[in-house]
Structure formats: C-alpha cells, structure tokens
N, C-alpha and C. Protein backbone atom coordinates (compact mmCIF):
# COMPACT_ATOMS: atom_id res chain seq x y z
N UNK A 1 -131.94 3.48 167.85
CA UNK A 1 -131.54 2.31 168.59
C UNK A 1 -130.15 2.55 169.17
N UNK A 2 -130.19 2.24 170.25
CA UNK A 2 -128.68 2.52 171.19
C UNK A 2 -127.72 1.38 171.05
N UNK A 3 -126.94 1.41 170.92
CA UNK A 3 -125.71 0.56 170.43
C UNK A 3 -125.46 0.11 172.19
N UNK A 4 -125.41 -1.39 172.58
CA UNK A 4 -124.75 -1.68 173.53
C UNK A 4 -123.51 -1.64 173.49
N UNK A 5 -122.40 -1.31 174.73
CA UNK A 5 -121.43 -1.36 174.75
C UNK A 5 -120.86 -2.67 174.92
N UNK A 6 -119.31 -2.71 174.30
CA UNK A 6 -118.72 -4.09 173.91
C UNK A 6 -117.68 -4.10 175.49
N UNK A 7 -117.89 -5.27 175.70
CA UNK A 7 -116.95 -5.66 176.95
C UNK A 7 -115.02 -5.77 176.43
N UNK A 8 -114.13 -5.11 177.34
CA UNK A 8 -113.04 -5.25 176.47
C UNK A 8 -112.70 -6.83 175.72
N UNK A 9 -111.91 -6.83 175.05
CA UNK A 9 -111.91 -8.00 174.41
C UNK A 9 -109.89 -7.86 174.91
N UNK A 10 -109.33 -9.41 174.86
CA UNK A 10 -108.31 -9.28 175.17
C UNK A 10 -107.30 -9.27 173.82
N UNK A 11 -106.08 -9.02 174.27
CA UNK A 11 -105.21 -9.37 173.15
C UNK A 11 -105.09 -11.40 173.70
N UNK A 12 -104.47 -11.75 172.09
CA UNK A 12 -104.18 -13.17 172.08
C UNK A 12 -102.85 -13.32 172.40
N UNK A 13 -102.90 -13.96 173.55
CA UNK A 13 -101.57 -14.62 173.71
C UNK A 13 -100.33 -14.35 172.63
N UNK A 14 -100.45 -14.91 171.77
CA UNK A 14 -98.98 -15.21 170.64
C UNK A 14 -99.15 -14.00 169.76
N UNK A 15 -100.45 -13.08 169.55
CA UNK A 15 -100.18 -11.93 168.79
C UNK A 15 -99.20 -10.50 169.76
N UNK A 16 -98.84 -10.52 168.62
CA UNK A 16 -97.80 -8.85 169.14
C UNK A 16 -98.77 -8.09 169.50
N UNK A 17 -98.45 -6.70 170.26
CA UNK A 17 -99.77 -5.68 170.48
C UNK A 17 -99.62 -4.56 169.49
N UNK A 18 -98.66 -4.81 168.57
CA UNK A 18 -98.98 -3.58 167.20
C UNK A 18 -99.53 -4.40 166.50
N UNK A 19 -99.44 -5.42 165.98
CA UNK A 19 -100.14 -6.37 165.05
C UNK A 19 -101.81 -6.45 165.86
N UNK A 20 -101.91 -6.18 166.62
CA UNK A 20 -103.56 -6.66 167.38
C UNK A 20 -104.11 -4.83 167.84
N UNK A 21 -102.99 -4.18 167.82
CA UNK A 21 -103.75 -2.48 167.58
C UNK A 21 -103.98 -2.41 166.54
N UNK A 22 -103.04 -2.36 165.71
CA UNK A 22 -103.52 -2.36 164.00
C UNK A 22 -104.52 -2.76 163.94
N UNK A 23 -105.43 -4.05 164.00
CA UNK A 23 -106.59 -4.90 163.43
C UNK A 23 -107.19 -3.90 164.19
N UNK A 24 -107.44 -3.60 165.62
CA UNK A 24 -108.61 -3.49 166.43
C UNK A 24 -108.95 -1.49 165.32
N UNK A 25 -107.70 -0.79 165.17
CA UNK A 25 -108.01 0.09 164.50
C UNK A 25 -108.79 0.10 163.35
N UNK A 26 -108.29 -0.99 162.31
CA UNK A 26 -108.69 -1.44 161.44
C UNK A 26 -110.07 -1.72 160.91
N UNK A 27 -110.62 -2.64 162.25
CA UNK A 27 -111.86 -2.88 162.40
C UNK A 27 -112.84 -1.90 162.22
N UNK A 28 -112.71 -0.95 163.72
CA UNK A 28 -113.13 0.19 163.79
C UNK A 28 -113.27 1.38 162.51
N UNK A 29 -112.56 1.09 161.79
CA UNK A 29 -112.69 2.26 160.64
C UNK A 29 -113.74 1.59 159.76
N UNK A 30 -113.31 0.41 159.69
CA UNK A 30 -114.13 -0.76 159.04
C UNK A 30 -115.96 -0.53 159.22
N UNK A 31 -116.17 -0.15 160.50
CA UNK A 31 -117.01 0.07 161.55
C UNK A 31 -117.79 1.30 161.20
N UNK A 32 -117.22 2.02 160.73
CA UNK A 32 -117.45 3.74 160.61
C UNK A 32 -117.04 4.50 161.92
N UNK A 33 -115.89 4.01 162.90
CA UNK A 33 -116.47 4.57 164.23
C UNK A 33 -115.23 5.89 163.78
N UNK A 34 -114.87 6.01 162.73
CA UNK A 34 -114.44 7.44 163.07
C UNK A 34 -114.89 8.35 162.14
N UNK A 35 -115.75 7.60 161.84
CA UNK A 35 -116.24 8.63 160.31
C UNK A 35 -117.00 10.24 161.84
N UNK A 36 -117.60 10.92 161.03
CA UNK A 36 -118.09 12.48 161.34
C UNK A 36 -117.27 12.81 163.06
N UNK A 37 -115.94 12.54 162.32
CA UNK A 37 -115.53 13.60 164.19
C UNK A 37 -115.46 14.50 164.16
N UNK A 38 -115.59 15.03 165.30
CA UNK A 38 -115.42 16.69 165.16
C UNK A 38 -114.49 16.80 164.72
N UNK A 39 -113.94 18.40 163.75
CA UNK A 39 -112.58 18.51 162.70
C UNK A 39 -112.44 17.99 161.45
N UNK A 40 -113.18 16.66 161.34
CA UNK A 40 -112.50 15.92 160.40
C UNK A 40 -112.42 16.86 158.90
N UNK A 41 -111.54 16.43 158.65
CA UNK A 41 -111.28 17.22 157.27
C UNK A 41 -110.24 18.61 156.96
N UNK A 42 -110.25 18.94 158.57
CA UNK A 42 -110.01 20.23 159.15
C UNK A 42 -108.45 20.11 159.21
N UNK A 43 -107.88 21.17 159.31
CA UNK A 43 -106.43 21.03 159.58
C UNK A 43 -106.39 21.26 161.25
N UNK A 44 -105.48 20.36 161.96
CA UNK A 44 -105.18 20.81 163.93
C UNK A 44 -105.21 22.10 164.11
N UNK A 45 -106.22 22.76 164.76
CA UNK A 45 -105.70 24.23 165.35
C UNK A 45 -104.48 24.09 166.44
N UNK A 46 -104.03 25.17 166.25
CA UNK A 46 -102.76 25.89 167.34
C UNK A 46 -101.88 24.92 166.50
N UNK A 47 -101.80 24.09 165.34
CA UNK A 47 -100.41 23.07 165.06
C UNK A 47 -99.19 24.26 165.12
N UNK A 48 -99.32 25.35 165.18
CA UNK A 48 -98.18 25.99 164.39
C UNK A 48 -97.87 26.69 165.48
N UNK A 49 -98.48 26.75 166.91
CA UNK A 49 -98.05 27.23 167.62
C UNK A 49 -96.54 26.64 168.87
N UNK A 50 -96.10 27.57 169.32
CA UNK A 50 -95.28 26.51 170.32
C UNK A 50 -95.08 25.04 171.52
N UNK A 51 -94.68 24.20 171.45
CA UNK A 51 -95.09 23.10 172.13
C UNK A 51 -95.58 23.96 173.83
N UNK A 52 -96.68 23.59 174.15
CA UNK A 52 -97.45 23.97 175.50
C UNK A 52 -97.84 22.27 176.14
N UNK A 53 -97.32 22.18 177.24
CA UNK A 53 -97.59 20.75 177.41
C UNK A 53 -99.02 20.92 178.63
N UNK A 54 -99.35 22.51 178.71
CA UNK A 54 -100.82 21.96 179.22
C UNK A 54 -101.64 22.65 178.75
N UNK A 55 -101.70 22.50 177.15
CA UNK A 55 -102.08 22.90 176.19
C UNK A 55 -104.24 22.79 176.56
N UNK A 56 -104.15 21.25 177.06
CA UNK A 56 -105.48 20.53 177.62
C UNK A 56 -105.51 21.23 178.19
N UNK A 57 -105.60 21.59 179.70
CA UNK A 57 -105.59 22.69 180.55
C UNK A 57 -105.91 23.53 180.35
N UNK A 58 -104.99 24.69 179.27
CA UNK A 58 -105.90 25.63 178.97
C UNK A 58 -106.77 25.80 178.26
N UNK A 59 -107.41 24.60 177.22
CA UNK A 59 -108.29 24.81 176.60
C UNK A 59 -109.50 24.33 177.31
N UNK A 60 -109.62 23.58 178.33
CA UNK A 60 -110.67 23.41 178.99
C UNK A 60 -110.96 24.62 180.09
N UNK A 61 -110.26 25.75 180.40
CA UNK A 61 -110.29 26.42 181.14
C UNK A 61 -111.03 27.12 180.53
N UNK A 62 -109.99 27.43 179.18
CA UNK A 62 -111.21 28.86 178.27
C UNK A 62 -112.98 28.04 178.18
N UNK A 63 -112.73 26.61 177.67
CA UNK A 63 -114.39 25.88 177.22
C UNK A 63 -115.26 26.35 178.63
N UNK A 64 -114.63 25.80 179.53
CA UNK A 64 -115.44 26.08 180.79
C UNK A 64 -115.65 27.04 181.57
N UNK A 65 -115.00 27.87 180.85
CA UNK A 65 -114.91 29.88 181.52
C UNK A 65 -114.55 29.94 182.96
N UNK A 66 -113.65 28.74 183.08
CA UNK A 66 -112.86 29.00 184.57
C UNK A 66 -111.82 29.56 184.63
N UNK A 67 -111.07 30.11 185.84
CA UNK A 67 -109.82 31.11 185.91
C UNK A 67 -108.88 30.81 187.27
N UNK A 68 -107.86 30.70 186.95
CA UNK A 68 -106.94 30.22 187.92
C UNK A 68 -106.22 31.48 188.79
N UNK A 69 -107.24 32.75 188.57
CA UNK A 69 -106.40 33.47 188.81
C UNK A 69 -106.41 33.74 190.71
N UNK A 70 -105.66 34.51 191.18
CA UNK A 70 -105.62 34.22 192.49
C UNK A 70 -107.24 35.03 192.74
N UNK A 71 -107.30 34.45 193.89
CA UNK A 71 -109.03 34.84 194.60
C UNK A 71 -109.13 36.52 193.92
N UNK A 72 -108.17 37.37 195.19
CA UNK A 72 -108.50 38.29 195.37
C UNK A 72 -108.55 39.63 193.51
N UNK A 73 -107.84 38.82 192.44
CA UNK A 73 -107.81 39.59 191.15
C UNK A 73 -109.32 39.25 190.82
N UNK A 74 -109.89 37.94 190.93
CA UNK A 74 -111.13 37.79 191.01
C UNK A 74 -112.48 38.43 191.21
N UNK A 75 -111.97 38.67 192.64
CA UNK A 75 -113.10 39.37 193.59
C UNK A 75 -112.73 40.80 192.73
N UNK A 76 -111.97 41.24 192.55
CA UNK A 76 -111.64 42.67 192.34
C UNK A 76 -112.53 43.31 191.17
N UNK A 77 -112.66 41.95 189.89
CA UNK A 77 -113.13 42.00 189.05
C UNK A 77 -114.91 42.04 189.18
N UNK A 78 -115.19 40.99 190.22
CA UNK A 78 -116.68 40.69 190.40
C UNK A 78 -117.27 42.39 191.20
N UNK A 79 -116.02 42.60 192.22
CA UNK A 79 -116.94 44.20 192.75
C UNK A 79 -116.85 45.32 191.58
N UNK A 80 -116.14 45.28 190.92
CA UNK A 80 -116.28 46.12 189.76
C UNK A 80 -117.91 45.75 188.68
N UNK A 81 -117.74 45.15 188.71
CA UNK A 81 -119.09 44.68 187.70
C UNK A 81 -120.33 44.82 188.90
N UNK A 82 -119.91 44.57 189.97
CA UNK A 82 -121.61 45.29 190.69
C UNK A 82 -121.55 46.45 190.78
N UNK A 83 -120.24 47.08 191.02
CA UNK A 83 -120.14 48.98 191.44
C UNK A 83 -121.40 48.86 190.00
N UNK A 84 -121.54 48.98 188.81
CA UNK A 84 -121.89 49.12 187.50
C UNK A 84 -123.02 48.33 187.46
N UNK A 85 -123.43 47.06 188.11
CA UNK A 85 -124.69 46.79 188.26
C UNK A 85 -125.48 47.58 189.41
N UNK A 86 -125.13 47.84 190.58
CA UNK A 86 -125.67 48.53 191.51
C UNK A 86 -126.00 50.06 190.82
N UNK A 87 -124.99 50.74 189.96
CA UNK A 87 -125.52 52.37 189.53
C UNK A 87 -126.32 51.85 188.79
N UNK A 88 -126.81 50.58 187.72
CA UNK A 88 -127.59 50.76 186.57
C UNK A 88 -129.21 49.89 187.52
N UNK A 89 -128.97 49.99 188.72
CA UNK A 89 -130.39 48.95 189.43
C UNK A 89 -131.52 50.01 189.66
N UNK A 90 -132.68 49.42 189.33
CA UNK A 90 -133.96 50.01 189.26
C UNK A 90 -134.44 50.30 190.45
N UNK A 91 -133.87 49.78 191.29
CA UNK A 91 -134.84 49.58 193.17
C UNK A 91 -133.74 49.50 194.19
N UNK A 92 -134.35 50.38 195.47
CA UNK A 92 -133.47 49.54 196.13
C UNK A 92 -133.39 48.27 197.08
N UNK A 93 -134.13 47.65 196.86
CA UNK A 93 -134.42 46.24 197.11
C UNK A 93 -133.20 45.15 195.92
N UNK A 94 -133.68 45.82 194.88
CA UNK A 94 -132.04 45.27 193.40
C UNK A 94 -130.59 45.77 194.39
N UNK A 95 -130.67 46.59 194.94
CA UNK A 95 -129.40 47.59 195.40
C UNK A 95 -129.00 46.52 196.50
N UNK A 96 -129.78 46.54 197.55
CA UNK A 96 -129.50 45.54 198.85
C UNK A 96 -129.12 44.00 198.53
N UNK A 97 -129.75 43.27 197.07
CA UNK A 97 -129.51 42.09 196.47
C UNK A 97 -127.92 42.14 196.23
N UNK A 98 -127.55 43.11 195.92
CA UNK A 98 -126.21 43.02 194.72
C UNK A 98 -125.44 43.12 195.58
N UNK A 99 -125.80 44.20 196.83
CA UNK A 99 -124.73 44.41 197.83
C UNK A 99 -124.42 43.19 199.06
N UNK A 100 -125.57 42.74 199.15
CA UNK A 100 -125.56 41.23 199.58
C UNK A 100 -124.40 40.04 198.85
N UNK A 101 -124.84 40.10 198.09
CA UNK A 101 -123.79 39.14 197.58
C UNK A 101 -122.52 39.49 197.18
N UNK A 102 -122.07 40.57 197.17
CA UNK A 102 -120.49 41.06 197.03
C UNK A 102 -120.07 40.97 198.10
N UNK A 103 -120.60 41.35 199.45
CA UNK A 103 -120.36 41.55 200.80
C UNK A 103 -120.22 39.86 200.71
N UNK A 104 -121.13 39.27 200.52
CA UNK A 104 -120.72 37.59 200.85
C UNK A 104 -119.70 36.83 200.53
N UNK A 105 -119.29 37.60 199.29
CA UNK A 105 -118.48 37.29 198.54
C UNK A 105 -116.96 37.78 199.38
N UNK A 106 -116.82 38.61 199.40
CA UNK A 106 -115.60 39.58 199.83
C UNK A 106 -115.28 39.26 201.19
N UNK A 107 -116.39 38.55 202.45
CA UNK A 107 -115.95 37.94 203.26
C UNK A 107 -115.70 36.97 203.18
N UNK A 108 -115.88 36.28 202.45
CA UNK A 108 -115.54 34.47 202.04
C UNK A 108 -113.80 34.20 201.57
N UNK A 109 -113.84 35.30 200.70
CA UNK A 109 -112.46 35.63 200.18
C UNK A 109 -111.40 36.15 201.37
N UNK A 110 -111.88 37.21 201.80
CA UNK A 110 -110.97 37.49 203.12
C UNK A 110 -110.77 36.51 203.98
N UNK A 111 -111.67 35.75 203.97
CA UNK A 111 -111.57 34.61 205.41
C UNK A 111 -111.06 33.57 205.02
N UNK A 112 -110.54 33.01 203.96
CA UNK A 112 -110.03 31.43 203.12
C UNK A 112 -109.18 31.36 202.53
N UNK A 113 -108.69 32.80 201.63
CA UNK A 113 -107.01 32.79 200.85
C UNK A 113 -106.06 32.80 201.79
N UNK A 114 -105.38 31.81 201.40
CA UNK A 114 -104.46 31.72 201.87
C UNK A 114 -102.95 31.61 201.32
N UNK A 115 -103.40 32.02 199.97
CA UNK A 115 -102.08 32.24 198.96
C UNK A 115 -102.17 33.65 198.19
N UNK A 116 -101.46 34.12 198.01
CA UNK A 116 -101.52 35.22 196.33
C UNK A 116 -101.48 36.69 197.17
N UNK A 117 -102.24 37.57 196.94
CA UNK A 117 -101.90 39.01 196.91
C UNK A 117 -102.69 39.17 198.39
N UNK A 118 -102.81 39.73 200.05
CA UNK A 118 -103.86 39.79 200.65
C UNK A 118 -105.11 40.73 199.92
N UNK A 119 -106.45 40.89 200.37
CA UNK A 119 -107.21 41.56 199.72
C UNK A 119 -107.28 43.16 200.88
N UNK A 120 -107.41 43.88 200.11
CA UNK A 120 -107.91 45.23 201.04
C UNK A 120 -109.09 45.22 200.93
N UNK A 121 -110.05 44.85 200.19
CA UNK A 121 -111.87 44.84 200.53
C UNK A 121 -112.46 44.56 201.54
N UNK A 122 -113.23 45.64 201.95
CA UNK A 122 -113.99 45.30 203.06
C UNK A 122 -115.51 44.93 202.52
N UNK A 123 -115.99 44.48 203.47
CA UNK A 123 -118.02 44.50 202.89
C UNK A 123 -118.26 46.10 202.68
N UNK A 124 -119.20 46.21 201.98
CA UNK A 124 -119.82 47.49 201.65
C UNK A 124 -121.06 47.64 202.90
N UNK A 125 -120.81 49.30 202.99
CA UNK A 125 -121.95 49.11 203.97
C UNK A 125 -123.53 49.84 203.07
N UNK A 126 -124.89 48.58 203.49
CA UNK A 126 -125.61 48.98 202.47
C UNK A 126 -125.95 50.70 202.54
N UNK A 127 -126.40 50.97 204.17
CA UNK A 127 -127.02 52.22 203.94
C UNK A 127 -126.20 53.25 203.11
N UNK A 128 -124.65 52.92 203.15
CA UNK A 128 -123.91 54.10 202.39
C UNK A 128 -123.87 53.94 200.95
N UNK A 129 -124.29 52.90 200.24
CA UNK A 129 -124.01 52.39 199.29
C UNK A 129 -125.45 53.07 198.63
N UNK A 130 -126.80 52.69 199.41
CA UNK A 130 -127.89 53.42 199.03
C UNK A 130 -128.09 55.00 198.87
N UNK A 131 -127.41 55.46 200.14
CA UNK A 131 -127.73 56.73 199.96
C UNK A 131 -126.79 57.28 198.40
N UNK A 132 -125.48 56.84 198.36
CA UNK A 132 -124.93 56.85 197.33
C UNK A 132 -126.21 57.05 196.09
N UNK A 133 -126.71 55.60 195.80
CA UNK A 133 -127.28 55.34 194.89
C UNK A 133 -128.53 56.39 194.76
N UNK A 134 -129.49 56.20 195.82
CA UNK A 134 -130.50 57.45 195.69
C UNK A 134 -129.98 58.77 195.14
N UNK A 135 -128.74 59.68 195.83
CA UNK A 135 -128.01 60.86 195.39
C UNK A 135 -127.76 60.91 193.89
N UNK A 136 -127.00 59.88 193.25
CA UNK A 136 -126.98 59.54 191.82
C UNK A 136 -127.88 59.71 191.14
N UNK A 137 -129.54 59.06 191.11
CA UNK A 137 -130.24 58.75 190.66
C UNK A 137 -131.77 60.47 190.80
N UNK A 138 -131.33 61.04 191.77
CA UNK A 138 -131.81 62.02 191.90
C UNK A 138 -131.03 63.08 191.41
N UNK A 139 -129.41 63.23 190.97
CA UNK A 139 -128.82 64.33 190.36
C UNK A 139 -129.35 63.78 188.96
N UNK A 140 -129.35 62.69 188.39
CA UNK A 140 -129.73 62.22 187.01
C UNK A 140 -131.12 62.61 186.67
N UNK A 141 -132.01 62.41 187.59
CA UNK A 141 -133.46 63.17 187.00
C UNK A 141 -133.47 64.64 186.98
N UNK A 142 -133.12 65.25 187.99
CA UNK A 142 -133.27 66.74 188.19
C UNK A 142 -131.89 67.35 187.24
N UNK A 143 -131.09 66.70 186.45
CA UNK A 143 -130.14 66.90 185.31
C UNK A 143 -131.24 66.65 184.19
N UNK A 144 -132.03 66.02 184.05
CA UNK A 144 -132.46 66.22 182.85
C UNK A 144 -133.59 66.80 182.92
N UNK A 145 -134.58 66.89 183.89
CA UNK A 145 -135.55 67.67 184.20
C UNK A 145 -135.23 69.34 184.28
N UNK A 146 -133.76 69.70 184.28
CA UNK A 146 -133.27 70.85 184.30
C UNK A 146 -132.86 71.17 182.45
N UNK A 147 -132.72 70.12 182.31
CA UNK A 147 -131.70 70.35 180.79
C UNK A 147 -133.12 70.72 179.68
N UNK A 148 -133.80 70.14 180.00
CA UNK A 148 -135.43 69.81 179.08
C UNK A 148 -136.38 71.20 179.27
N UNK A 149 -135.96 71.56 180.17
CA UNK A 149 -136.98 73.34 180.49
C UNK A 149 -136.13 74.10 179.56
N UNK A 150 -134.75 73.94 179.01
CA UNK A 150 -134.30 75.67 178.40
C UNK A 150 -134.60 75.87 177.04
C-alpha cells in the first residue's frame, strides 16, 4: 500500500520554529521515518578527510561516471579505446562501425570546443584504417601458421 503524500502543514503563529522543528522531528522518528537509512549505524565516510565544499559534486560525478574533463582529454581517451577495439574487431563491417563513430565523434569535438587544449585529431580515413587492419590480421595468421609447421 502506497503511503499518500502529506500536504505541508504550517508552523503556528505563536510557536517558535525550533520548538515546532523539534516536534515535527520528533514526530517523524515517532513515525519510523528514519528508521533503515542508508548508513545507519555506519560511521560518515570521508569524515576524516579535508573540508571539500563540493564534496556533492564530486560524488555524484564518480555515482554517475561523468567527467568534467576538457572535451579534447576525452576524445583522446575514447580514440584510444577504439585504436584497441578496431585491432581486436572480427569484420570489416565492425571496423567501418567503430571508425564511424570516432570520426563522428572527433568532428563534433573539433567543431564546438571552445575552451581547454585545441584538438590535433583529424577523422580517420576508413580505407587506411582497413587496409591497416587487414595487414595486421594477415601478419597474425601467417605468424602462427608459420610458428605451428617447425
């Protein structure tokens, strides 16, 4: 059963507002509404660390795996992880996918920062990127098709 929500209720005229926080706290415990919070029981993490006043900030950054870092350290990071998805791709149809979207990527970035480091990335061009990949993938068979005969 879903608990309807309570419409605010006001303070009274002639009560103080620590005397009318107190009760409304009061109530509430009264209530169970703080029984199973997350932590409870627990000691504050980071208490012992230095005052950080956007302490929130960064912990929603790490929860949400976002990064403030400028575009182009970004991008730098994302073409590195396809160079390494593109050598480990099965097809080159996977090859033209990956290079597609870095290229999309890397012009989007070139064309919109307008703060932080400029980028030197250009789009990749696919056919060079394939022949690349085919060359790789054909020294890797005929390397082990060579290694396996002696």
């Amino acid at each position: 059963m879903t608990e309807e929500p309570r419409s605010p209720e006001r303070k009274p005229e002639k009560m103080r507002w620590e005397t009318w926080v107190e009760r409304k706290i009061r109530e509430s415990i009264e209530r169970g509404e703080f029984d199973n919070l997350p932590g409870a029981g627990r000691p504050l993490p980071d208490l012992d660390r230095p005052y950080d006043e956007l302490w929130w900030l960064r912990k929603k950054l790490r929860e949400e795996q976002l990064s403030v870092e400028p575009p182009l350290l970004e991008l730098r990071r994302q073409f590195e992880a396809t160079r390494v998805q593109i050598a480990a791709a099965g097809s080159e149809a996977e090859v033209r996918r990956l290079v597609a979207a870095i290229n999309e990527r890397i012009v989007y970035v070139n064309t919109h920062t307008t703060s932080g480091p400029a980028t030197e990335l250009a789009p990749l061009n696919v056919d060079a990127v394939l022949a690349q990949w085919r060359r790789a993938r054909s020294t890797a068979a005929g390397g082990s098709a060579a290694g396996s005969g002696a």
